[in-house]
Protein backbone atom coordinates (compact mmCIF):
# COMPACT_ATOMS: atom_id res chain seq x y z
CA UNK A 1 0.00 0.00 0.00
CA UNK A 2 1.34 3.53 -0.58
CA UNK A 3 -0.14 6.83 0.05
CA UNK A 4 -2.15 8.37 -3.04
CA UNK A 5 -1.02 12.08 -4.52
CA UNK A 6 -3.67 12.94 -6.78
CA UNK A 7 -7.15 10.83 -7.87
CA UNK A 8 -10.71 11.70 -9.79
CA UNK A 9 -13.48 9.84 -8.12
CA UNK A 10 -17.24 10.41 -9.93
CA UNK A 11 -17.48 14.06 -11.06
CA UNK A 12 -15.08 15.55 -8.46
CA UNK A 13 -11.03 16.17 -8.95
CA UNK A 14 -9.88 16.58 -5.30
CA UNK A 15 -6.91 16.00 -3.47
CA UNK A 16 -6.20 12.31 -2.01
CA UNK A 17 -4.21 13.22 1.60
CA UNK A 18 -5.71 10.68 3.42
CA UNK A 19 -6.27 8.17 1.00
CA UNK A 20 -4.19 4.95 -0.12
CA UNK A 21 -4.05 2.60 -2.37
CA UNK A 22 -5.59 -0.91 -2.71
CA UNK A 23 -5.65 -3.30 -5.49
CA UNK A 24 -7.60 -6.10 -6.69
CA UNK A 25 -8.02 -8.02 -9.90
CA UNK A 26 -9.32 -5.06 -11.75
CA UNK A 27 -6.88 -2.62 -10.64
CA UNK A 28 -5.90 0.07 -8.18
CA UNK A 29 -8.09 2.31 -6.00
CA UNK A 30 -7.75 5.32 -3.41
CA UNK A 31 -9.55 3.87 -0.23
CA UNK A 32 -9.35 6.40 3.23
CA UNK A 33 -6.66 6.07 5.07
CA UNK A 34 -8.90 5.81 8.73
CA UNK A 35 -10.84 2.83 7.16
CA UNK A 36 -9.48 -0.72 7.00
CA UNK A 37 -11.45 -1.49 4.28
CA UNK A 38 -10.30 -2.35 0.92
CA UNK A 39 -10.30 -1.74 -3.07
CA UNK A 40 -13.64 -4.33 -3.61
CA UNK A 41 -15.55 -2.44 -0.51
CA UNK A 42 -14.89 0.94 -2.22
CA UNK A 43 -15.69 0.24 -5.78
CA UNK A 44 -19.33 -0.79 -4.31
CA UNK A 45 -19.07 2.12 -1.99
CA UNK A 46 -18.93 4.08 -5.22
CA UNK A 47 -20.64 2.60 -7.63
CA UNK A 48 -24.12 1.84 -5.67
CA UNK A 49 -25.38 5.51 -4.28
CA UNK A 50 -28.64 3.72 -4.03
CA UNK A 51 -31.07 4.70 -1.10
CA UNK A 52 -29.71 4.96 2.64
CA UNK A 53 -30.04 1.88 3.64
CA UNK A 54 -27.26 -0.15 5.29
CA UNK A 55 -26.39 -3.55 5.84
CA UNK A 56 -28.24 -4.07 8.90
CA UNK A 57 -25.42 -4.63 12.41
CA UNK A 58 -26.97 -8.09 12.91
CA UNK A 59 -25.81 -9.35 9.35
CA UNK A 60 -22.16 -7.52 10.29
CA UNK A 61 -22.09 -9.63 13.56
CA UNK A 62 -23.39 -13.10 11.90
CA UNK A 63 -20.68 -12.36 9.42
CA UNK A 64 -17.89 -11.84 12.45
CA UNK A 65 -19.01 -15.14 14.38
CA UNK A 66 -18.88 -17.02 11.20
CA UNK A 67 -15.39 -15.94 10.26
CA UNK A 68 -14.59 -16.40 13.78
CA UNK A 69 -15.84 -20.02 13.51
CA UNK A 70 -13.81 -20.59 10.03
CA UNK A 71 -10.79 -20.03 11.11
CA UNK A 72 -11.19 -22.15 13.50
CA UNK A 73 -12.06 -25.06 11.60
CA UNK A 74 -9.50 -24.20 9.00
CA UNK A 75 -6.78 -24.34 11.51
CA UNK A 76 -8.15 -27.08 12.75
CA UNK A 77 -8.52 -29.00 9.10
CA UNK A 78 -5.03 -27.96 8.36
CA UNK A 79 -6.22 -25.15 5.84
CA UNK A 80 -4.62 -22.32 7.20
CA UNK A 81 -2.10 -21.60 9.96
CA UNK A 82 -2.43 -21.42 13.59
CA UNK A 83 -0.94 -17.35 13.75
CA UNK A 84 -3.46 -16.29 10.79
CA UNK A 85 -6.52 -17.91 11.95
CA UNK A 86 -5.59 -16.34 15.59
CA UNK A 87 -5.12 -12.83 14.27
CA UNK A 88 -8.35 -13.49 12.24
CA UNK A 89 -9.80 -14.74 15.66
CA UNK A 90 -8.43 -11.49 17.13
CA UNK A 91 -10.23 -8.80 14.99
CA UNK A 92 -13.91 -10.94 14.69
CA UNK A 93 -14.20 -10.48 18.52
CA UNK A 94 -12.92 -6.36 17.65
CA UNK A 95 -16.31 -6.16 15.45
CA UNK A 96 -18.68 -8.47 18.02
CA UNK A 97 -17.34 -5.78 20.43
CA UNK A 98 -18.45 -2.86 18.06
CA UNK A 99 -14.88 -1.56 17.75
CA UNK A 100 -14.62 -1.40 14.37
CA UNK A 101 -17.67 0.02 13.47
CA UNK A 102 -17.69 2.78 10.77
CA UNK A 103 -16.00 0.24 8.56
CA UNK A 104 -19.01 -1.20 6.90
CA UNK A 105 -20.11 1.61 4.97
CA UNK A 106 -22.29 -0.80 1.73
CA UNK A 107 -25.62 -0.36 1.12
CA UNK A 108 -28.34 -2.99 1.11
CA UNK A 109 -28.70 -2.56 -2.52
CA UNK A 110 -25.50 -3.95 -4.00
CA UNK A 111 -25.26 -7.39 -5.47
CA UNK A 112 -27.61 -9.95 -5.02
CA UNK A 113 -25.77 -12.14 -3.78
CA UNK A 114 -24.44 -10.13 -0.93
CA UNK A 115 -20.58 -11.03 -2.30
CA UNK A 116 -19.41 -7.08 -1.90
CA UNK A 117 -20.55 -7.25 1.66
CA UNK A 118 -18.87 -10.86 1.92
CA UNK A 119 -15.62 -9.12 0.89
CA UNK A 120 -15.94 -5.79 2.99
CA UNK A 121 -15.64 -7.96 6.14
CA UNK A 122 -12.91 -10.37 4.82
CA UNK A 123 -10.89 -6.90 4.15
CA UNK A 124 -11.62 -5.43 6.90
CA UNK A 125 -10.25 -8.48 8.67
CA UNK A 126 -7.13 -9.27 6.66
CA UNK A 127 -6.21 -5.30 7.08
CA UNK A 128 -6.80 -5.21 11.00
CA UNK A 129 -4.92 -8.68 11.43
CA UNK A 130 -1.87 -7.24 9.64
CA UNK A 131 -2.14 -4.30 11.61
CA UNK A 132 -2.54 -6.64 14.77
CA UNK A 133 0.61 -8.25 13.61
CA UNK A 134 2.75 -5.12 13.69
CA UNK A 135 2.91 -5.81 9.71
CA UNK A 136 4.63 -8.49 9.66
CA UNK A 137 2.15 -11.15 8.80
CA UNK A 138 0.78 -10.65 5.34
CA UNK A 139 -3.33 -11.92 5.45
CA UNK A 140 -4.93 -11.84 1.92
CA UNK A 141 -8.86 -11.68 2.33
CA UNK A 142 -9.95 -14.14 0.12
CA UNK A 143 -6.70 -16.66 0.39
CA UNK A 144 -7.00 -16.49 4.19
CA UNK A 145 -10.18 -14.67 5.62
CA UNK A 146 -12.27 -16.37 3.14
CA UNK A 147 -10.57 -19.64 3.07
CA UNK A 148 -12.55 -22.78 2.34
CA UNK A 149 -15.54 -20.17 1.91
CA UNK A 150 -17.82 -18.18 -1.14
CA UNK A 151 -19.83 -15.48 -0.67
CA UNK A 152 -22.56 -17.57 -1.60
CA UNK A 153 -22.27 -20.02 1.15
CA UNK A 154 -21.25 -17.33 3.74
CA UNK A 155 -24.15 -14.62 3.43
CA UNK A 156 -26.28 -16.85 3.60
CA UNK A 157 -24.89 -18.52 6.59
CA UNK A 158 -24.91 -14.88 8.20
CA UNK A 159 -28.25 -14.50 7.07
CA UNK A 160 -29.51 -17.56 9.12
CA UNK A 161 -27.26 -16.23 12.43
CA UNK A 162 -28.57 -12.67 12.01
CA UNK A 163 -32.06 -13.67 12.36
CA UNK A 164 -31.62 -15.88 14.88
CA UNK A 165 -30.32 -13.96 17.02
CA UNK A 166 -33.04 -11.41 16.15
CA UNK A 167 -35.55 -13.52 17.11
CA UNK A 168 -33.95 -15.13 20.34
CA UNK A 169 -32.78 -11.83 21.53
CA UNK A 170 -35.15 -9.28 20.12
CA UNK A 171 -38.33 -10.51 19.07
CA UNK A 172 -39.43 -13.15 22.00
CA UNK A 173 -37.99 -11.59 24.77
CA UNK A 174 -40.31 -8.29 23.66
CA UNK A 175 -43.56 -10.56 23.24
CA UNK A 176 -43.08 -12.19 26.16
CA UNK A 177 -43.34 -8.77 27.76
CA UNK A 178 -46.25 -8.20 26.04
CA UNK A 179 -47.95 -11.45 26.65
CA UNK A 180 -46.98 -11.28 30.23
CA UNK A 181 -48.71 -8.09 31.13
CA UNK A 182 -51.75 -8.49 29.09
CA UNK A 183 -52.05 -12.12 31.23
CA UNK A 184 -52.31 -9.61 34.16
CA UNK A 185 -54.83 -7.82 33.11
CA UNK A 186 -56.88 -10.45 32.04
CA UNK A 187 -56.71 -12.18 35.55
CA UNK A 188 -57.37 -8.61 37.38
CA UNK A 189 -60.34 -7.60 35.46
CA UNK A 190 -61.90 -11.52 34.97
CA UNK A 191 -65.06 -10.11 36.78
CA UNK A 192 -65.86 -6.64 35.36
CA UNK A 193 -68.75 -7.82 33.22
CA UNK A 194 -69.29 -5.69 29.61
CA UNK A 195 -71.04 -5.80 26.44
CA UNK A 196 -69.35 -7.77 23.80
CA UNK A 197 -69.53 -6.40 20.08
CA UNK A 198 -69.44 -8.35 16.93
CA UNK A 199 -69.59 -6.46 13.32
CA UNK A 200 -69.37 -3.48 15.55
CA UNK A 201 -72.27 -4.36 16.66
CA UNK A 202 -73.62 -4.92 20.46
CA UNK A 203 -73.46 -8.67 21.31
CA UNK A 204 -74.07 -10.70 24.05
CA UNK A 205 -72.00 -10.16 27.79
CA UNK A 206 -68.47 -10.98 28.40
CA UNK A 207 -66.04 -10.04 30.97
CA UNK A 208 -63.20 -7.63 30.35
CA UNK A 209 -61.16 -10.06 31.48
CA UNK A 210 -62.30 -12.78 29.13
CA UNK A 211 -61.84 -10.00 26.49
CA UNK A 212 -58.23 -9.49 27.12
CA UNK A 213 -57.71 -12.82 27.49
CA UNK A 214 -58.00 -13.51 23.92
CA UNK A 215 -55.35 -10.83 22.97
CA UNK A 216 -53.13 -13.08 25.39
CA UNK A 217 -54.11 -16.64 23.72
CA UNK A 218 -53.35 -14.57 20.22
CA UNK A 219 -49.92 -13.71 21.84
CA UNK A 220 -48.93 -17.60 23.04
CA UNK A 221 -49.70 -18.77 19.84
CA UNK A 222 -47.82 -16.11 17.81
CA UNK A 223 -44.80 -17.28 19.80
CA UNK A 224 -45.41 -20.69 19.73
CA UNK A 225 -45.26 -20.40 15.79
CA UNK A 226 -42.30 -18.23 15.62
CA UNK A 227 -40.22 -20.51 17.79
CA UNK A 228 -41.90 -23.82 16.08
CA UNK A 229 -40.34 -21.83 12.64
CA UNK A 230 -36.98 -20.62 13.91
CA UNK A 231 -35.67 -24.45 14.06
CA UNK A 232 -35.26 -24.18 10.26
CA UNK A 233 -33.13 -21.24 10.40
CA UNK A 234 -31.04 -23.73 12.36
CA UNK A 235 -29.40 -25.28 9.03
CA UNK A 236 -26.51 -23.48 7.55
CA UNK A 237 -25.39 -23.06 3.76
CA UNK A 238 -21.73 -23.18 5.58
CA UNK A 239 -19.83 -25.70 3.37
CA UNK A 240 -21.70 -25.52 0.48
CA UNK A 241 -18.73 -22.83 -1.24
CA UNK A 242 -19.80 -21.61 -4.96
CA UNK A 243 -22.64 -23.56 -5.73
CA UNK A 244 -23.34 -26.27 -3.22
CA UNK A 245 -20.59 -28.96 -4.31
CA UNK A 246 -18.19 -27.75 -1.27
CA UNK A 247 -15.13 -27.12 -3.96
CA UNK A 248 -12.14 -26.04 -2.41
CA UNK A 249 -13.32 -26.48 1.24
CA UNK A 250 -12.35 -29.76 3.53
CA UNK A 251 -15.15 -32.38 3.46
CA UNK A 252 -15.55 -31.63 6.98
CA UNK A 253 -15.02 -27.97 7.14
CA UNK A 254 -18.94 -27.37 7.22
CA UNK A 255 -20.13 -29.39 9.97
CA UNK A 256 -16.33 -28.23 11.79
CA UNK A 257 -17.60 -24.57 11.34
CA UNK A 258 -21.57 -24.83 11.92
CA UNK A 259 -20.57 -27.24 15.66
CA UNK A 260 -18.12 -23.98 16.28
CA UNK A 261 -20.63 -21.74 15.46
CA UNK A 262 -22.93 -23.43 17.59
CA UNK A 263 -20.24 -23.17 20.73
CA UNK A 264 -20.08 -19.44 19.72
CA UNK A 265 -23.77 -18.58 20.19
CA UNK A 266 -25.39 -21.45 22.35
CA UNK A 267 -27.94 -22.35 19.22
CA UNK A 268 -28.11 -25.53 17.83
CA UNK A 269 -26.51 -24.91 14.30
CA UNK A 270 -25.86 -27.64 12.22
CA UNK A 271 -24.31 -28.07 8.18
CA UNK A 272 -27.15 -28.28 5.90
CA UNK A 273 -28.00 -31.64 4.70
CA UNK A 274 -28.38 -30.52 0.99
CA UNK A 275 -26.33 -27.31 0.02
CA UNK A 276 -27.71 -27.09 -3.27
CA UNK A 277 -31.04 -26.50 -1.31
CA UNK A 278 -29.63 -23.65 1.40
CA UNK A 279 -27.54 -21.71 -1.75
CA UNK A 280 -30.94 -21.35 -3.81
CA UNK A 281 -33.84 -21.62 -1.04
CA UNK A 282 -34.86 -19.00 1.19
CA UNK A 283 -38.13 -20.65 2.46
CA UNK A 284 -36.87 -21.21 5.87
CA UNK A 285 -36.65 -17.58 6.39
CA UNK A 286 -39.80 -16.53 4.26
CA UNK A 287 -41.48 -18.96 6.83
CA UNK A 288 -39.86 -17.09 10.01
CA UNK A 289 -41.46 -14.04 8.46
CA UNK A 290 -44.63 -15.42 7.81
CA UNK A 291 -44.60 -16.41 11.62
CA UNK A 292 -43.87 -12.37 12.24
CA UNK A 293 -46.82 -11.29 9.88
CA UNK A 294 -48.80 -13.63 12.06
CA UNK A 295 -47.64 -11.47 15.15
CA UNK A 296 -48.18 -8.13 12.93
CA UNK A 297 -51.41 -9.28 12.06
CA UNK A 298 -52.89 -10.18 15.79
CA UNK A 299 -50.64 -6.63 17.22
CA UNK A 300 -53.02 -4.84 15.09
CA UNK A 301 -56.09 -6.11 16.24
CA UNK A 302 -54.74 -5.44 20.00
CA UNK A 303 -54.11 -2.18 19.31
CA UNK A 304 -57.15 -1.53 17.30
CA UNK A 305 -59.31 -3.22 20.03
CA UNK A 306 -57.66 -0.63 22.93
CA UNK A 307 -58.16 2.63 20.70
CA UNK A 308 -61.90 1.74 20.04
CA UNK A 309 -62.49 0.25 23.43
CA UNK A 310 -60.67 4.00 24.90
CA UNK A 311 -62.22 5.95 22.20
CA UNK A 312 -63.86 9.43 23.50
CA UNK A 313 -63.31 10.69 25.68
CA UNK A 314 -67.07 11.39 26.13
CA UNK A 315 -68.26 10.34 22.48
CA UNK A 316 -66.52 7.37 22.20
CA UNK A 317 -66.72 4.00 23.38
CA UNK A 318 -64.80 4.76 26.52
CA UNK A 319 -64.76 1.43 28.44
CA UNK A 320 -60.77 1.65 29.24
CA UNK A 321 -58.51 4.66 30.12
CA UNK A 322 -55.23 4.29 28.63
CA UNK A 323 -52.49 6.88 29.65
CA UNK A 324 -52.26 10.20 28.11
CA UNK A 325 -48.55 10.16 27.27
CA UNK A 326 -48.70 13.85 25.20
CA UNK A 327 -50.83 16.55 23.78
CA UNK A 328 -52.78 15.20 21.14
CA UNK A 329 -53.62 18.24 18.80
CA UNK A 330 -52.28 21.93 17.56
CA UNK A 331 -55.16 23.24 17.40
CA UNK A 332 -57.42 21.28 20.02
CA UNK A 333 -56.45 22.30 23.58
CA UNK A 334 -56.73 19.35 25.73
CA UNK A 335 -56.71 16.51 23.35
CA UNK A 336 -55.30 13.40 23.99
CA UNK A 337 -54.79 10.54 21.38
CA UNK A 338 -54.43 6.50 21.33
CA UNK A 339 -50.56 7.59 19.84
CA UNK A 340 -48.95 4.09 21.50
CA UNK A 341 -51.89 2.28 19.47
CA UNK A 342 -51.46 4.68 16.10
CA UNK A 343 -47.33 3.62 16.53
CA UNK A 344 -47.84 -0.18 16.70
CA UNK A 345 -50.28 -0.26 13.59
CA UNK A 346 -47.92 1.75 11.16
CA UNK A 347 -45.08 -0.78 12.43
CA UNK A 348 -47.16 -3.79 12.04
CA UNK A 349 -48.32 -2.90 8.15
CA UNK A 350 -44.51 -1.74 7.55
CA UNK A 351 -44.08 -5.72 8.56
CA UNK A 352 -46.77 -7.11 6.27
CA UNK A 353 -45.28 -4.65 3.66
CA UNK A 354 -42.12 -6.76 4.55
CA UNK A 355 -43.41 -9.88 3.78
CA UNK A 356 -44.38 -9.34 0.84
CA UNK A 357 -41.00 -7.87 -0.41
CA UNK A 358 -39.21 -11.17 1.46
CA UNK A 359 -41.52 -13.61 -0.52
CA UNK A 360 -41.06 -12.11 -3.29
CA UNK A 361 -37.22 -11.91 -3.12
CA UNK A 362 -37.21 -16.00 -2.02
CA UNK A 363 -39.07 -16.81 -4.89
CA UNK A 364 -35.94 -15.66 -7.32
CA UNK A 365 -33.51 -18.91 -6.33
CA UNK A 366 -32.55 -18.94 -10.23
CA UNK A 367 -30.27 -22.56 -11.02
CA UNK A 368 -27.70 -22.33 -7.54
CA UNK A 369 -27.98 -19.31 -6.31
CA UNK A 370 -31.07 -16.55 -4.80
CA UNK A 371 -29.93 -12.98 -5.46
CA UNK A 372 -32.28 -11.15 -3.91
CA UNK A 373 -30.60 -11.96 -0.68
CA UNK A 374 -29.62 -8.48 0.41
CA UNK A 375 -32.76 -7.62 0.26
CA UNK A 376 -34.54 -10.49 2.03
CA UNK A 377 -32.71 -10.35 5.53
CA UNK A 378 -32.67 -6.06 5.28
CA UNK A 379 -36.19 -6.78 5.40
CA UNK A 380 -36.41 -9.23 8.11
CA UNK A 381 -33.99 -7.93 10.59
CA UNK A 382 -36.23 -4.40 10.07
CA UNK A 383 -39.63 -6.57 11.11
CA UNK A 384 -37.39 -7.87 14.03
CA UNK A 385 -36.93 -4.75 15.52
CA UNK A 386 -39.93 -2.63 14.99
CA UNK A 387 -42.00 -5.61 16.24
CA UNK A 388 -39.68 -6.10 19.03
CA UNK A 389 -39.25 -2.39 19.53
CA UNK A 390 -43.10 -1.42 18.72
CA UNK A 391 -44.30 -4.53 21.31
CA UNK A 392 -42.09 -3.02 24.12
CA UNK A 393 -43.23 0.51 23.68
CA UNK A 394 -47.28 -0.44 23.60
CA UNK A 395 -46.31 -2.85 26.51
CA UNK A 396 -44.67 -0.09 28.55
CA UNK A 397 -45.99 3.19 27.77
CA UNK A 398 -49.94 2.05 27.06
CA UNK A 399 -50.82 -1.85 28.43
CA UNK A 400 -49.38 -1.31 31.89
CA UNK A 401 -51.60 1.49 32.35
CA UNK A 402 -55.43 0.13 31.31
CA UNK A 403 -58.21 0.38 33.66
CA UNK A 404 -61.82 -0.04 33.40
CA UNK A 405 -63.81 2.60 32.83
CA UNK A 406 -66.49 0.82 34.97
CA UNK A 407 -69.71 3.41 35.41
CA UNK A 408 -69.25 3.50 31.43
CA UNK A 409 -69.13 -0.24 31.16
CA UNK A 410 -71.91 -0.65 33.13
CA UNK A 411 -73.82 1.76 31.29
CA UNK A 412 -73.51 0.63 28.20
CA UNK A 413 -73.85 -3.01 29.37
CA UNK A 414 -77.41 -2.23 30.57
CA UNK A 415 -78.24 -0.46 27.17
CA UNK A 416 -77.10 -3.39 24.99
CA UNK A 417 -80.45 -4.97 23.82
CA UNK A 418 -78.44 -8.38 23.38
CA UNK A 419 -79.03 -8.94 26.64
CA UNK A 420 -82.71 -10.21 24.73
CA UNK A 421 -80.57 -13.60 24.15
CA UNK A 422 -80.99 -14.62 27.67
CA UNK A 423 -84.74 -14.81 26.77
CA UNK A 424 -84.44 -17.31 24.45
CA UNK A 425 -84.82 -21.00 26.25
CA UNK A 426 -87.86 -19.46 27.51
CA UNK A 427 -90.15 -17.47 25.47
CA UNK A 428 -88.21 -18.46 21.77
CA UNK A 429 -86.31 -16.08 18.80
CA UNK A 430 -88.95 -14.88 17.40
CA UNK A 431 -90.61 -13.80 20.86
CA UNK A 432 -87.11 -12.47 22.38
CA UNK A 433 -87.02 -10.71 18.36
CA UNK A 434 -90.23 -8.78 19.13
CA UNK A 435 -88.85 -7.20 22.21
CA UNK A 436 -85.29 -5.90 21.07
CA UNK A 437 -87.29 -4.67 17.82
CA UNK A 438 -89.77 -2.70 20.12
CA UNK A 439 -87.06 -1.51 22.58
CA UNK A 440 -85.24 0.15 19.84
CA UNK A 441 -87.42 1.80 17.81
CA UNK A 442 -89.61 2.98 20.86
CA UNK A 443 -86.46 4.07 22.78
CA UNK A 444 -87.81 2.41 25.85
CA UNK A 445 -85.83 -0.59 27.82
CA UNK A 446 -86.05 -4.45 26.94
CA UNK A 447 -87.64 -4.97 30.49
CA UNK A 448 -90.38 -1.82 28.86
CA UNK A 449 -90.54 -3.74 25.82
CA UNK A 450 -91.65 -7.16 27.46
CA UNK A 451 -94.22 -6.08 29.66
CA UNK A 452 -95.88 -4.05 27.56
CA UNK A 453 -96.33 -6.96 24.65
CA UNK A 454 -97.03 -9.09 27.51
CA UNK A 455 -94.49 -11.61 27.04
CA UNK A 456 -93.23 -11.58 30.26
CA UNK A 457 -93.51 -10.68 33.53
CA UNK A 458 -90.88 -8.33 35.77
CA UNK A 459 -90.39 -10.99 38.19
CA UNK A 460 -89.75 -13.37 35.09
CA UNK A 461 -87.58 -10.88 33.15
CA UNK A 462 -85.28 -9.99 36.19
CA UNK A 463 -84.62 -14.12 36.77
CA UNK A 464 -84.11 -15.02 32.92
CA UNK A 465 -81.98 -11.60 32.35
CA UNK A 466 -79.01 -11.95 34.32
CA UNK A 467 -75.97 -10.55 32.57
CA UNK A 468 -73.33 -12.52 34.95
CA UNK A 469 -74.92 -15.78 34.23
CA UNK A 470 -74.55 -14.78 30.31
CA UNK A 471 -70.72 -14.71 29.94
CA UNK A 472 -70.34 -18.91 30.24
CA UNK A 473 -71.87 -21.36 29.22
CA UNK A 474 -74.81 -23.81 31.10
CA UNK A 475 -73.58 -25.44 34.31
């Protein structure tokens, strides 16, 4: 490497103090001096000013502990030398610890395959490690850092340690939260009995607490599936090198790495069975996702459910008070809005949005090789933390604050003309029909209604009508 005088880049002549200069195959190139990466990293750098987005931290760290792992198992296998696969050791633990970061500057939208982002940590590496070494060990990133390795058996790898980890250490920990405090709820406010509403419409009694505890159930199952679909993420492309045959790797260097990789992060990683399958399919984490839409799709009916059931304050629904977290207008004084609820619903359609774009993308595994990869896990490590981040702000800054709203329960419990069901065993639909019809166009009670078409008598209407024998079934 020498220092570079004088270079063009794009448009602009400027001076290079500062810069150096790499090579690779297809020549020489002025990389910044305070950067360790090198000459492939900066052509992408360059040539894709596409959009803003990154490549997500997670993907950076899956990347580190699989490198880590490698050299391992190459030094292990005989494939590379016990000083190079320390040093290489040495500066993977640097980026878990987030000292290097700064040095992974590519965007999401690069090549398909993910092989510039591949290269940008195997440079980074091989630069540090000589550095490490005082200079005097020469590491070549794809002779050594990439040994027994191609990008298209290493992103993918990543991939499957990214989201892992963003599930295990993101996603559950946040709905278990979630699930936890709603289970309060549920148990505190089993007895506070309230109209229920299908189509919008007033239905027959139920308990708050019985209410809320079907947002729970929805919860315990949503986890249940994401877990049940995580296993599959458990399989790793590791091994599999250009296009699933394992050339130039050890026969054993994939199961070596993925048993490493395993020690490294207490999963259960193994070597894919069939590499020609992990290269080209993303399915296992199209299915993860589908498992988070599932979550985005029951989040939204939660949070829909608490903005109607606090709507008003005095024109709403107004069964629950939810806290009042800021001012809710600029031009309302005193206004106060379901904002915790509004926040989870925009996250939980940018998810579903998601999906689509990752089943899309895992639907383009063309021959050996999916190259919408990028792409795919950008998209899935983005669900993974606005679901986990979205479920912990609702949990902490709406759910833990609910309480009944119990003289507005109770009044709208005794307007509800479904309380008319209770009258069916003993005077029949049509009868029970007659009454509800009457109440509500004559704007008079269902008790009003009966009597006066002589259906029933009080006595008989206050023993058949008995909203906290309504929310169960028969004993």
């Amino acid at each position: 490497m020498r220092i570079y005088a004088k270079y063009k880049i794009g448009k602009d002549s400027m001076s290079k103090e500062g810069y150096r200069i790499e090579h690779d195959t297809m020549g020489e190139i002025p990389v910044p001096t305070d950067k360790y990466w090198g000459a492939q990293t900066q052509r992408s750098f360059e040539n894709f000013k596409i959009g803003t987005e990154k490549m997500p931290d997670e993907v950076i760290r899956g990347f580190a502990v699989l490198k880590k792992a490698a050299a391992i198992a190459n030094a292990e296998l005989g494939m590379l030398d016990g000083e190079r696969s320390e040093l290489i050791v040495k500066v993977c633990e640097e980026i878990l610890a987030g000292n290097l970061a700064g040095n992974f500057p590519l965007v999401v939208w690069q090549t398909g395959s993910g092989t510039q982002s591949n290269m940008n940590v195997n440079e980074v590496v091989a630069n540090r490690a000589k550095e490490l070494s005082g200079g005097k060990t020469e590491l070549h990133p794809n002779n050594h850092v990439n040994c027994s390795q191609s990008s298209n058996d290493t992103f993918p790898t990543a991939m499957h340690i990214a989201a892992v980890e963003a599930v295990n250490e993101c996603v559950i920990p946040a709905l278990d939260r979630l699930q936890l405090k709603i289970s309060d709820l549920s148990e505190k406010y089993m007895d506070i009995i309230k109209t229920g509403r299908t189509h919008l419409q007033d239905a027959t009694p139920i308990t708050l607490g019985q209410e809320i505890s079907g947002w729970s159930a929805m919860l315990e199952e949503d986890r249940s599936m994401i877990a049940e679909a995580c296993r599959h993420l458990l399989h790793l492309a590791i091994g599999g090198t250009a296009v699933g045959t394992g050339l130039n790797a050890h026969k054993d260097f994939g199961a070596r790495t993925a048993a490493i990789i395993s020690e490294l992060t207490g999963e259960e990683f193994k070597s894919a069975p069939n590499k020609f399958q992990s290269l080209t399919s993303k399915s296992p984490i199209a299915y993860v996702h589908g498992a988070f839409k599932a979550l985005a799709v029951d989040l939204m009916k939660i949070a829909n459910d608490v903005r109607w059931l606090a709507s008003g304050p005095r024109c709403g629904i107004g069964e629950i008070f939810i806290p009042e977290n800021e001012p809710g207008s600029s031009i309302m004084p005193g206004k106060v809005n379901p904002t915790q609820c509004e926040a989870l619903t925009m996250a939980t359609a940018q998810v579903m949005g998601n999906d689509v774009t990752i089943g899309i993308g895992a639907s383009q595994g063309n021959f050996q090789l999916n190259v919408y990869m990028p792409v795919i896990i950008y998209n899935f490590i983005q669900s993974a933390r606005l679901l986990a981040d979205a479920m912990n702000s609702f949990n902490d800054n709406c759910v833990a604050g609910i309480r009944p709203n119990e003289e507005k329960i109770a009044e709208n419990l005794q307007k509800s003309l479904m309380l008319v069901t209770a009258l069916n065993p003993h005077i029949g639909y049509e009868n029970a029909a007659k009454i509800a019809k009457k109440a509500h166009s004559d704007g008079i009670t269902l008790k009003e209604a009966a009597l006066e078409l002589e259906l029933l008598t009080e006595e008989q209407f206050d023993e058949f009508v008995r909203p906290e024998k309504m929310v169960g079934p028969k004993e």
